[in-house]
Protein backbone atom coordinates (compact mmCIF):
# COMPACT_ATOMS: atom_id res chain seq x y z
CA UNK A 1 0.00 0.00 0.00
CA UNK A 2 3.00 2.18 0.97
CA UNK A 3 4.81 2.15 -2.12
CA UNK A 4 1.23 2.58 -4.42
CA UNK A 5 1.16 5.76 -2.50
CA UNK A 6 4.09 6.78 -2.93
CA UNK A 7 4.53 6.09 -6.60
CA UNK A 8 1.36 7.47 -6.94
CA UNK A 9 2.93 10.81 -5.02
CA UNK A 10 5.92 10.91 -7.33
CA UNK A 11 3.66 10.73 -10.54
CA UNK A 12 1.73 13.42 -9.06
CA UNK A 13 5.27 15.79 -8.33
CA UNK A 14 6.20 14.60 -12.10
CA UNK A 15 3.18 15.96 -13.77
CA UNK A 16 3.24 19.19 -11.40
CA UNK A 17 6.72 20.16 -12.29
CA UNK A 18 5.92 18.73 -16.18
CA UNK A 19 3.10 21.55 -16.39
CA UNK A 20 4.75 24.36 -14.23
CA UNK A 21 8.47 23.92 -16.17
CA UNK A 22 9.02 27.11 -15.86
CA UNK A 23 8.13 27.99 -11.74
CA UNK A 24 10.11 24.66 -11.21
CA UNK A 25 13.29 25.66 -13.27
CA UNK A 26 13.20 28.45 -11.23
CA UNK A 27 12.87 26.82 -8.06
CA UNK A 28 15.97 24.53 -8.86
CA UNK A 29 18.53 26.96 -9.95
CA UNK A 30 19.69 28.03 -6.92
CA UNK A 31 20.19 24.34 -6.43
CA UNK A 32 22.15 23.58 -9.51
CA UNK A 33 24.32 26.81 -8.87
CA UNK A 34 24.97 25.71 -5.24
CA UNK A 35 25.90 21.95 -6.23
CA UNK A 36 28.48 23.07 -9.44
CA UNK A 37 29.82 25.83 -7.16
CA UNK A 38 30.73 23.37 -4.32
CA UNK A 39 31.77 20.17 -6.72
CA UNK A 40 33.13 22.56 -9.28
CA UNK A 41 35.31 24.31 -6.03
CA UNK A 42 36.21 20.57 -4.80
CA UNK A 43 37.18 19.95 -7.83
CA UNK A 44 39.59 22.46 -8.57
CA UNK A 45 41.37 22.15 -5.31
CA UNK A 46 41.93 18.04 -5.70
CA UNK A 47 42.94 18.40 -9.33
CA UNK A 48 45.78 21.09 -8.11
CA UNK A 49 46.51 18.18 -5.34
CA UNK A 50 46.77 15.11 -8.16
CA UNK A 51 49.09 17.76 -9.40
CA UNK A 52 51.12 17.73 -6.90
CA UNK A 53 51.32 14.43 -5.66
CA UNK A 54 52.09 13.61 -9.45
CA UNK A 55 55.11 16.11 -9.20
CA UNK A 56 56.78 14.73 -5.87
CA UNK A 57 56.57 11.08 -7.02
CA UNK A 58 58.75 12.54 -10.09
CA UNK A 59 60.88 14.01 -7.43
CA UNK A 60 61.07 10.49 -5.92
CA UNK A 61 58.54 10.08 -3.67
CA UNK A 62 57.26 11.48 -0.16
CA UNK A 63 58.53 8.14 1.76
CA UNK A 64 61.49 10.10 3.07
CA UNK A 65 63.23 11.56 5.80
CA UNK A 66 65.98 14.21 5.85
CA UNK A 67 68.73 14.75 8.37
CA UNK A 68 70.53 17.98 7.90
CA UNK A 69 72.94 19.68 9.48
CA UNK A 70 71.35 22.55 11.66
CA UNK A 71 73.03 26.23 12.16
CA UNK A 72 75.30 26.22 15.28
CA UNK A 73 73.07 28.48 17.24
CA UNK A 74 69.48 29.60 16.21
CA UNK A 75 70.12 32.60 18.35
CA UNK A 76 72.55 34.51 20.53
CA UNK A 77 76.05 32.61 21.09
CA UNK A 78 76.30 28.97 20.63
CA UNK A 79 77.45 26.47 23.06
CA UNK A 80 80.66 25.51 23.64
CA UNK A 81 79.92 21.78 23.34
CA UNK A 82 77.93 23.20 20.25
CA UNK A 83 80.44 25.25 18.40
CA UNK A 84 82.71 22.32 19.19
CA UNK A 85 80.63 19.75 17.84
CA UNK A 86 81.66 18.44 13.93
CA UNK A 87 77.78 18.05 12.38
CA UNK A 88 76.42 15.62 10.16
CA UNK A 89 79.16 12.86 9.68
CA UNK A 90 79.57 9.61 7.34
CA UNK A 91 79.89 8.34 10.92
CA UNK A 92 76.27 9.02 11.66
CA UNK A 93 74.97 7.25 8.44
CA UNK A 94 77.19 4.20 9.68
CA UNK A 95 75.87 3.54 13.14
CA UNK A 96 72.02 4.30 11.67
CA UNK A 97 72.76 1.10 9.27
CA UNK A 98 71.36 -1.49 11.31
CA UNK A 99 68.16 0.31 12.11
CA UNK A 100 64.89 -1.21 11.39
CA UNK A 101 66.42 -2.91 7.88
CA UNK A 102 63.22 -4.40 7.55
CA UNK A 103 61.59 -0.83 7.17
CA UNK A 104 64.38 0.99 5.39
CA UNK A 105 64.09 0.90 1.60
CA UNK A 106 67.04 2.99 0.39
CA UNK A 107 69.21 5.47 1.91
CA UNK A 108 71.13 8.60 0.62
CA UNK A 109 74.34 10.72 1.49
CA UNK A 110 75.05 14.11 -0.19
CA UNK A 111 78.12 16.68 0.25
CA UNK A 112 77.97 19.11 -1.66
CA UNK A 113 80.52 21.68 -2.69
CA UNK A 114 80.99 24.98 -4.99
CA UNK A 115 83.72 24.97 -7.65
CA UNK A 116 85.23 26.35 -10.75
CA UNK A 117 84.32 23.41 -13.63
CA UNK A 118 86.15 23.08 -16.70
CA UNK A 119 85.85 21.11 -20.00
CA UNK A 120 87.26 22.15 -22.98
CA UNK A 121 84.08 23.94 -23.96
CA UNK A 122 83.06 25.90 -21.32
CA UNK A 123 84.56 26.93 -17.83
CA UNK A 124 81.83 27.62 -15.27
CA UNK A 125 81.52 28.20 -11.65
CA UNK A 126 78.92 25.10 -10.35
CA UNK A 127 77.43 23.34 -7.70
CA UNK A 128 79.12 20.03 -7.37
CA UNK A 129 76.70 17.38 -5.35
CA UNK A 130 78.68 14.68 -3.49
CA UNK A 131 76.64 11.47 -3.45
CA UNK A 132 76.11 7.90 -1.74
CA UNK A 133 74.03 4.97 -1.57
CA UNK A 134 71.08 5.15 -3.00
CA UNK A 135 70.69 9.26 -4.36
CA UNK A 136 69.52 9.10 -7.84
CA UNK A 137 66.39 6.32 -7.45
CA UNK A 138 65.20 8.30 -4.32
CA UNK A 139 65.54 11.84 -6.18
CA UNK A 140 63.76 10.03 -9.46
CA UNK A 141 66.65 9.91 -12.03
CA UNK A 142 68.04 7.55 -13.96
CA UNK A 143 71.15 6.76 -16.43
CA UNK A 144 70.37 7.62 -20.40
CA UNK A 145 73.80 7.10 -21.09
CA UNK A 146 76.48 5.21 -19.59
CA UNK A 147 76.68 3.75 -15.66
CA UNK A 148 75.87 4.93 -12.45
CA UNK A 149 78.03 5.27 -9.58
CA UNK A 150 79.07 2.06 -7.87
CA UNK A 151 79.19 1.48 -4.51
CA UNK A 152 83.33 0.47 -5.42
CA UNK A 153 83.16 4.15 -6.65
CA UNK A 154 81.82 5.70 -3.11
CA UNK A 155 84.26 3.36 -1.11
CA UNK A 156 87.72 4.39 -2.93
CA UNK A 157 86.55 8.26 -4.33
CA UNK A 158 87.00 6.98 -8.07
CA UNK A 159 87.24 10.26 -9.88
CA UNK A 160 84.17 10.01 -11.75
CA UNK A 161 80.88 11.73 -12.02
CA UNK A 162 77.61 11.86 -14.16
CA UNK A 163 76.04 14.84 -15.74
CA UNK A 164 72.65 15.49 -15.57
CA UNK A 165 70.93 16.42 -19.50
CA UNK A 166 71.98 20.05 -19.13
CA UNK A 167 74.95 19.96 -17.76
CA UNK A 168 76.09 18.21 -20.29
CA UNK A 169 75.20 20.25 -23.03
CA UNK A 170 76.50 23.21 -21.37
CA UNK A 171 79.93 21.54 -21.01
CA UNK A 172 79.98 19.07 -23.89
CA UNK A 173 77.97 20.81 -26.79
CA UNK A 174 78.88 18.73 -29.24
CA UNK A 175 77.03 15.62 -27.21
CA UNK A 176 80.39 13.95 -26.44
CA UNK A 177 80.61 13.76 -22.95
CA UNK A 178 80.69 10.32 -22.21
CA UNK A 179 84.05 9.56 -21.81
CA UNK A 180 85.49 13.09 -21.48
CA UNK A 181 86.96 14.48 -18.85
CA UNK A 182 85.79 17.78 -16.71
CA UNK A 183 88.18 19.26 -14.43
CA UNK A 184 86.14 19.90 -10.93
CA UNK A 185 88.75 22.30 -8.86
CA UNK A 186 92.09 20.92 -9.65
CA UNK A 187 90.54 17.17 -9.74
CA UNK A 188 90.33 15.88 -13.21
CA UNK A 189 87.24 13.51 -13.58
CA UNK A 190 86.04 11.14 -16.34
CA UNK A 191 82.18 11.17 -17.40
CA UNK A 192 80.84 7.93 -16.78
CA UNK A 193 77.08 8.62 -17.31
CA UNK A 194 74.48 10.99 -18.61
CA UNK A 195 71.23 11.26 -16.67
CA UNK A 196 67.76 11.47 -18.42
CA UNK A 197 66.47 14.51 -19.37
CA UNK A 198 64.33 15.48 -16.22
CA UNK A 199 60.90 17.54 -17.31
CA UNK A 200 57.35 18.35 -15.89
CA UNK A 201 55.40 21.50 -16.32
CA UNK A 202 52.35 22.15 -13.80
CA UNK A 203 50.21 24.16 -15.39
CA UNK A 204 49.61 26.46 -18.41
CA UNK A 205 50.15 29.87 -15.50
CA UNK A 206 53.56 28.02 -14.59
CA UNK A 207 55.23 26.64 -17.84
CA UNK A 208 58.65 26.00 -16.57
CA UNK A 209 60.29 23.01 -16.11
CA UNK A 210 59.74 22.09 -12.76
CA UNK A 211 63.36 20.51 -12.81
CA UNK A 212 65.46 22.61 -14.75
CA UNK A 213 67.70 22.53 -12.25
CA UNK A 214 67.83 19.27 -11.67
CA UNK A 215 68.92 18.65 -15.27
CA UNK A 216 72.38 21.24 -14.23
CA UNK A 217 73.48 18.39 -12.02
CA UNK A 218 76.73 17.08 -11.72
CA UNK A 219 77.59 14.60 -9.70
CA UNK A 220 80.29 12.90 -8.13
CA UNK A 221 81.24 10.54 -4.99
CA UNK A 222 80.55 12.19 -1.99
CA UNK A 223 83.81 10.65 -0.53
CA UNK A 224 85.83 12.82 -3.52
CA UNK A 225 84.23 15.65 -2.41
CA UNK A 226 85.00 14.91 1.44
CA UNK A 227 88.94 13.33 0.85
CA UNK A 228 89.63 15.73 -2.54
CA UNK A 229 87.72 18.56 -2.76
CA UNK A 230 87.38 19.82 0.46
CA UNK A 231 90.34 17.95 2.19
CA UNK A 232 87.69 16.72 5.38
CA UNK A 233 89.23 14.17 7.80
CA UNK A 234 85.49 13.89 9.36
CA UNK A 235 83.92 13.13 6.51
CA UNK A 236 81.28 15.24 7.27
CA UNK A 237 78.12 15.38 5.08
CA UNK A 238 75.40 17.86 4.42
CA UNK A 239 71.99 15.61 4.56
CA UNK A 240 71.02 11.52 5.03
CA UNK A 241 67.90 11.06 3.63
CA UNK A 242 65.79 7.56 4.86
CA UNK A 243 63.76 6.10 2.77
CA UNK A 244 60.36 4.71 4.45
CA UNK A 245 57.05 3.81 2.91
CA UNK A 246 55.50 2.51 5.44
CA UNK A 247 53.64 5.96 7.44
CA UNK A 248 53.50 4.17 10.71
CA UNK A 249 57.12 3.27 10.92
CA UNK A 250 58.19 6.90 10.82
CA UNK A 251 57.52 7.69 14.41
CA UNK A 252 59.40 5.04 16.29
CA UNK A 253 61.95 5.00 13.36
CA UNK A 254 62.70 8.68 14.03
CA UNK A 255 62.84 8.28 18.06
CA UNK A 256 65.61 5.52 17.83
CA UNK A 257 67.50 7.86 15.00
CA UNK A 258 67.55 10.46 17.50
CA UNK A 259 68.94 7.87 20.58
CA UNK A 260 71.74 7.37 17.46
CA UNK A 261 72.79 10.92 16.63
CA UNK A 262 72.43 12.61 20.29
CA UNK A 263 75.05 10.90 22.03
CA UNK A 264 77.17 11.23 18.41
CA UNK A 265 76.45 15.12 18.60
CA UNK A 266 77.45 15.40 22.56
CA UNK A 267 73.86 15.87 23.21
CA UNK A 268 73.14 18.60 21.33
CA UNK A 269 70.64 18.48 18.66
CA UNK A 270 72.27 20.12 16.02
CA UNK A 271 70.83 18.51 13.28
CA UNK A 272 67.09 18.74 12.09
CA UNK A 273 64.95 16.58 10.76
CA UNK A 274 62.42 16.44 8.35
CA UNK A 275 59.38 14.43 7.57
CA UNK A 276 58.77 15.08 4.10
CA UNK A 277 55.49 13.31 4.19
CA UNK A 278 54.30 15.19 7.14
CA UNK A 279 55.51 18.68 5.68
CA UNK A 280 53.51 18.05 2.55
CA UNK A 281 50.22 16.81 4.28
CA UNK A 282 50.34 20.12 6.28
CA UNK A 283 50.99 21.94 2.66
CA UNK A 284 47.79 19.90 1.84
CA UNK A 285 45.80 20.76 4.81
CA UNK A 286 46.12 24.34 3.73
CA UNK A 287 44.13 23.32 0.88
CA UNK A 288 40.72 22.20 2.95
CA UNK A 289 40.57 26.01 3.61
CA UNK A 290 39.95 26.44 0.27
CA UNK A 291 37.72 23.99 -0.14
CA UNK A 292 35.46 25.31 3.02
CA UNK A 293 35.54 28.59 0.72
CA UNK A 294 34.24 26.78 -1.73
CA UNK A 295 31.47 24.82 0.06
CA UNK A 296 30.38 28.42 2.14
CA UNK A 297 29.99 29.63 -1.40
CA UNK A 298 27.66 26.87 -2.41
CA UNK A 299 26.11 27.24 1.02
CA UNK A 300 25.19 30.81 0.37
CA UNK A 301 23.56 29.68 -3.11
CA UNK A 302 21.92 26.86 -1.64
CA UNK A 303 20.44 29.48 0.78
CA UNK A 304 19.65 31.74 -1.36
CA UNK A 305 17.67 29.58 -3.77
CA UNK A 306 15.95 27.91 -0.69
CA UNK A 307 14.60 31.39 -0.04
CA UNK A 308 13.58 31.81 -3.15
CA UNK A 309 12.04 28.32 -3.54
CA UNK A 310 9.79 29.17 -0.26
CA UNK A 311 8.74 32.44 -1.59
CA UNK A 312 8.03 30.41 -5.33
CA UNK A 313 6.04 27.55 -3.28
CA UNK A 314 4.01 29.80 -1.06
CA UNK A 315 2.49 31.26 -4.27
CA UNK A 316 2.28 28.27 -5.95
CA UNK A 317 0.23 27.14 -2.90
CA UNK A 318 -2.29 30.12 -3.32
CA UNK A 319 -2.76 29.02 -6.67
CA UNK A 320 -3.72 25.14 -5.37
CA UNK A 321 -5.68 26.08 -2.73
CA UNK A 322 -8.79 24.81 -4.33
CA UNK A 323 -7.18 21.42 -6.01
CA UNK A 324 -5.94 20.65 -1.79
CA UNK A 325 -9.62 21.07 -0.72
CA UNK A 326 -10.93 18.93 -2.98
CA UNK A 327 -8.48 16.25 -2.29
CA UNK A 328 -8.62 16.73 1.82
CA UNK A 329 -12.87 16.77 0.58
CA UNK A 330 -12.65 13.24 -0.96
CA UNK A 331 -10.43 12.13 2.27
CA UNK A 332 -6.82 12.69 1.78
CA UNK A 333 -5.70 13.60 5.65
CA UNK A 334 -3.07 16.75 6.24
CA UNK A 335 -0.24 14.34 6.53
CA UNK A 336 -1.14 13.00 2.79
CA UNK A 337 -0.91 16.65 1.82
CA UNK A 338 2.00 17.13 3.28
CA UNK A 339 3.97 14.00 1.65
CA UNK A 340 2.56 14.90 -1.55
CA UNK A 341 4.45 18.86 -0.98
CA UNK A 342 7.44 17.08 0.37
CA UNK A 343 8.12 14.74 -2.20
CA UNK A 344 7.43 17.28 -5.00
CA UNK A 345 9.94 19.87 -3.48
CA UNK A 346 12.87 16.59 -3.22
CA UNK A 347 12.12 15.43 -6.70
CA UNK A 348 12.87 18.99 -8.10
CA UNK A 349 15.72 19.07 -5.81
CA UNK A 350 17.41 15.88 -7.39
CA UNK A 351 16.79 17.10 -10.30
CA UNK A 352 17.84 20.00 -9.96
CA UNK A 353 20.92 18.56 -7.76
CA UNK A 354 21.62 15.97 -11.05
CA UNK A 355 21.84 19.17 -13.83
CA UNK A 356 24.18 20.72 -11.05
CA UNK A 357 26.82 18.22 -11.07
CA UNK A 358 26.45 18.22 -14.66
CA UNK A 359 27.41 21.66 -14.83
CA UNK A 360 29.86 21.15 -11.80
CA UNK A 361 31.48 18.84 -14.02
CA UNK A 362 31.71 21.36 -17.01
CA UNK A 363 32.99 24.63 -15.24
CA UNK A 364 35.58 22.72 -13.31
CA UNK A 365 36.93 21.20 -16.99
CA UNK A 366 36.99 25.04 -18.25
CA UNK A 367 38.53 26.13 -14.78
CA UNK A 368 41.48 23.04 -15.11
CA UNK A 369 41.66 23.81 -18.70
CA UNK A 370 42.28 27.21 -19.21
CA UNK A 371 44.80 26.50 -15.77
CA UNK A 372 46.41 23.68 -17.83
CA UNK A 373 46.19 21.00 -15.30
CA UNK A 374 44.49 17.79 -15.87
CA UNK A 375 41.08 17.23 -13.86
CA UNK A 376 41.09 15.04 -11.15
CA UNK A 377 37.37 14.72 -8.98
CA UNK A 378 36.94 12.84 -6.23
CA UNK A 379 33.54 10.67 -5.53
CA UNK A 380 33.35 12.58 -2.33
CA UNK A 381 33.06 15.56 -4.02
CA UNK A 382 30.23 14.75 -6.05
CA UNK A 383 28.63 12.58 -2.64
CA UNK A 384 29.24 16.42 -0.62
CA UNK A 385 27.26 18.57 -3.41
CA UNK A 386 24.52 16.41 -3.91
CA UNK A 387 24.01 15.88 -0.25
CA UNK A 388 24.09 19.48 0.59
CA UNK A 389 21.46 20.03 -2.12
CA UNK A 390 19.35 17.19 -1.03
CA UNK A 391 19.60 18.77 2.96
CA UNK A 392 18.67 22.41 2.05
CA UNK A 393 15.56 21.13 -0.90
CA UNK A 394 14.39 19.62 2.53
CA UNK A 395 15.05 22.21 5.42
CA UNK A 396 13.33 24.66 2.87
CA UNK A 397 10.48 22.79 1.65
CA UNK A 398 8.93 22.32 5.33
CA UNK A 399 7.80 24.92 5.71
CA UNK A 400 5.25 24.94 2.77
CA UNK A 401 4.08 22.00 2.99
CA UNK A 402 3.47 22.23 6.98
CA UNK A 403 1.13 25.16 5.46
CA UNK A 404 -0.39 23.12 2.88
CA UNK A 405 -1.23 20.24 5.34
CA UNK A 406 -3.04 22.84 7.95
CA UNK A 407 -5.38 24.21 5.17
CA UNK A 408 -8.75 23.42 6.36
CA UNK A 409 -10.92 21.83 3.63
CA UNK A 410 -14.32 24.18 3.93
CA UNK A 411 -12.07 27.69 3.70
CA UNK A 412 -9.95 25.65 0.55
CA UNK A 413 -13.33 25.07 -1.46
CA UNK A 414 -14.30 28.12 -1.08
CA UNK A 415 -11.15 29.94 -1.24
CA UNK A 416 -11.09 32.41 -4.51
């Protein structure tokens, strides 16, 4: 009986909002501007994220953590156990080996240094990077031409280095690095690889290559720069980076790292670390205050169409007055008359919610498009519009049809 009534209720809302097209397109477009304003602002926001998730995995990934060396006092005089302390050593990377291996995927040295480069093509004042272990796969490049450094390269400070795609054209023009030999300081060194061209662009408003600079690197041992370049007995380095995918490691991973370097550092914690996961997810979390802009925007539409729709179904209801007497006559009770409001005023709003997302769907392909970054959209997104539709066509249709059901069927009949 239930559902003959209430199919009978929806084929009565159908041929109502059938006859009055255009009161009910009216009615719904504060709805459909309130559901494409909040998907459509949703939207924009996760496609800018997809972005730039898609840019950090070509920078290698988030998995990682990075000890550097801190300044020797963040303010006023430092310490004397402080000043007197060496920083970030190849000693510190050594007694962290052993540390959850199990959790550890790959782990980096770098030692960086600035010299006077020479080929015999171009002579240029450069960054030099020093690295170890496992650098290039957890900073994303790889070989195009040639080898890699070998661990036998690291151990010994082989006088060798790779270029990245930039480098060597600046230095080797006529594409004949490989082989040659570039003259870092006073240190001749032979080419042994060229890295792959490096290249993303985030948007149409930012065209760059994101890693232009990435493509100047050159790279050698970090124990030539330590033993050669800079003449350092400590071996001291400039960051260790730990690579670990799994989230819920990091905590008790960085608490025993710390137990590790303290006592190495005389107890002073001159050396920072960073949580490159956790630094982006708070970068990220600055985005939900966008997206609340976005959904108080849609709120204010949804509002201000729900006003309107009361004001549109209070005159509608002037104009039925007779049609609900008759009906509440032949012995349809207030609560009938009230259903029949109700589900008239929700089948507009999914409609009206639908042709929304629809044109949610479009503006935030424009938006992206004219931006230049691809469109990503989340299910939530579309599951948050629709539902804030579907909550204000409610609140907002109450109150009409608590005034429909109260009619009393004598003053209806005779109501002019």
């Amino acid at each position: 009986m239930s559902r003959r009534l209430f199919r009978e209720r929806m084929n009565e809302a159908w041929l109502e909002i059938r006859e009055n097209l255009g009161r009910a397109s009216l009615q719904s477009l504060g709805i459909m501007l309130g559901v494409a304003s909040v998907l459509g602002g949703f939207s924009i926001t996760d496609s800018f994220k997809k972005r730039s998730e898609q840019l950090y995995v070509k920078m290698g990934g988030l998995d990682k953590l990075n000890v550097q060396t801190s300044p020797v006092a963040t303010e006023g005089s430092p310490t004397a156990m402080r000043a007197a302390n060496l920083g970030l050593r190849q000693q510190d990377r050594e007694d962290s080996a052993e540390l959850k291996p199990g959790e550890v995927q790959g782990v980096s040295m770098v030692r960086s240094v600035r010299a006077r480069v020479r080929s015999a093509q171009a002579d240029q004042e450069r960054q030099v990077l020093g690295i170890g272990g496992d650098h290039l796969a957890m900073e994303g490049y790889s070989v195009a031409q040639g080898r890699s450094l070998s661990t036998q390269d690291v151990e010994s400070a082989a006088p060798v280095a790779l270029l990245g795609s930039s480098a060597a054209t600046d230095f080797f023009p006529n594409g004949d690095a490989l082989g040659s030999i570039l003259r870092i300081g006073n240190t001749p060194v032979q080419i042994v690889g060229v890295l792959e061209e490096r290249y993303f662009v985030f948007s149409k408003e930012n065209p760059r290559n994101q890693f232009w600079r990435r493509n100047r690197i050159i790279a050698v041992p970090s124990s030539l720069v330590q033993r050669r370049l800079q003449g350092d007995v400590h071996s001291r380095l400039d960051r260790i980076t730990y690579r670990i995918p799994r989230i819920d490691a990091m905590p008790d991973f960085i608490s025993e790292l710390k137990s590790i370097l303290k006592p190495n550092h005389r107890m002073e914690e001159d050396f920072r670390l960073d949580d490159v996961q956790s630094r982006i997810r708070k970068r990220n979390n600055n985005g939900e205050a966008y997206n609340l802009i976005f959904v108080l925007s849609g709120v204010l539409a949804l509002l201000g169409g729900g006003l309107v729709n009361v004001n549109i179904q209070l005159a509608s209801l002037k104009e039925r007055v007779k049609e609900i007497g008759v009906r509440m006559a032949l012995g349809a009770p207030g609560n009938e008359i009230f259903k029949s409001f109700m589900t008239e005023a929700l089948l507009l709003t999914s409609l009206g919610g639908l042709v929304g997302l629809g044109a949610g769907v479009i503006f935030s392909w424009a938006i992206t498009t004219i931006l230049g970054v691809p469109l990503a959209m989340a299910f939530s997104s579309f599951m948050w519009a629709y539902l804030l539709a579907v909550v204000f066509g409610f609140a907002f249709a109450l109150y009409p049809a608590w005034r429909a059901s109260k009619l009393s069927p004598m003053e209806a009949l005779h109501y002019e």
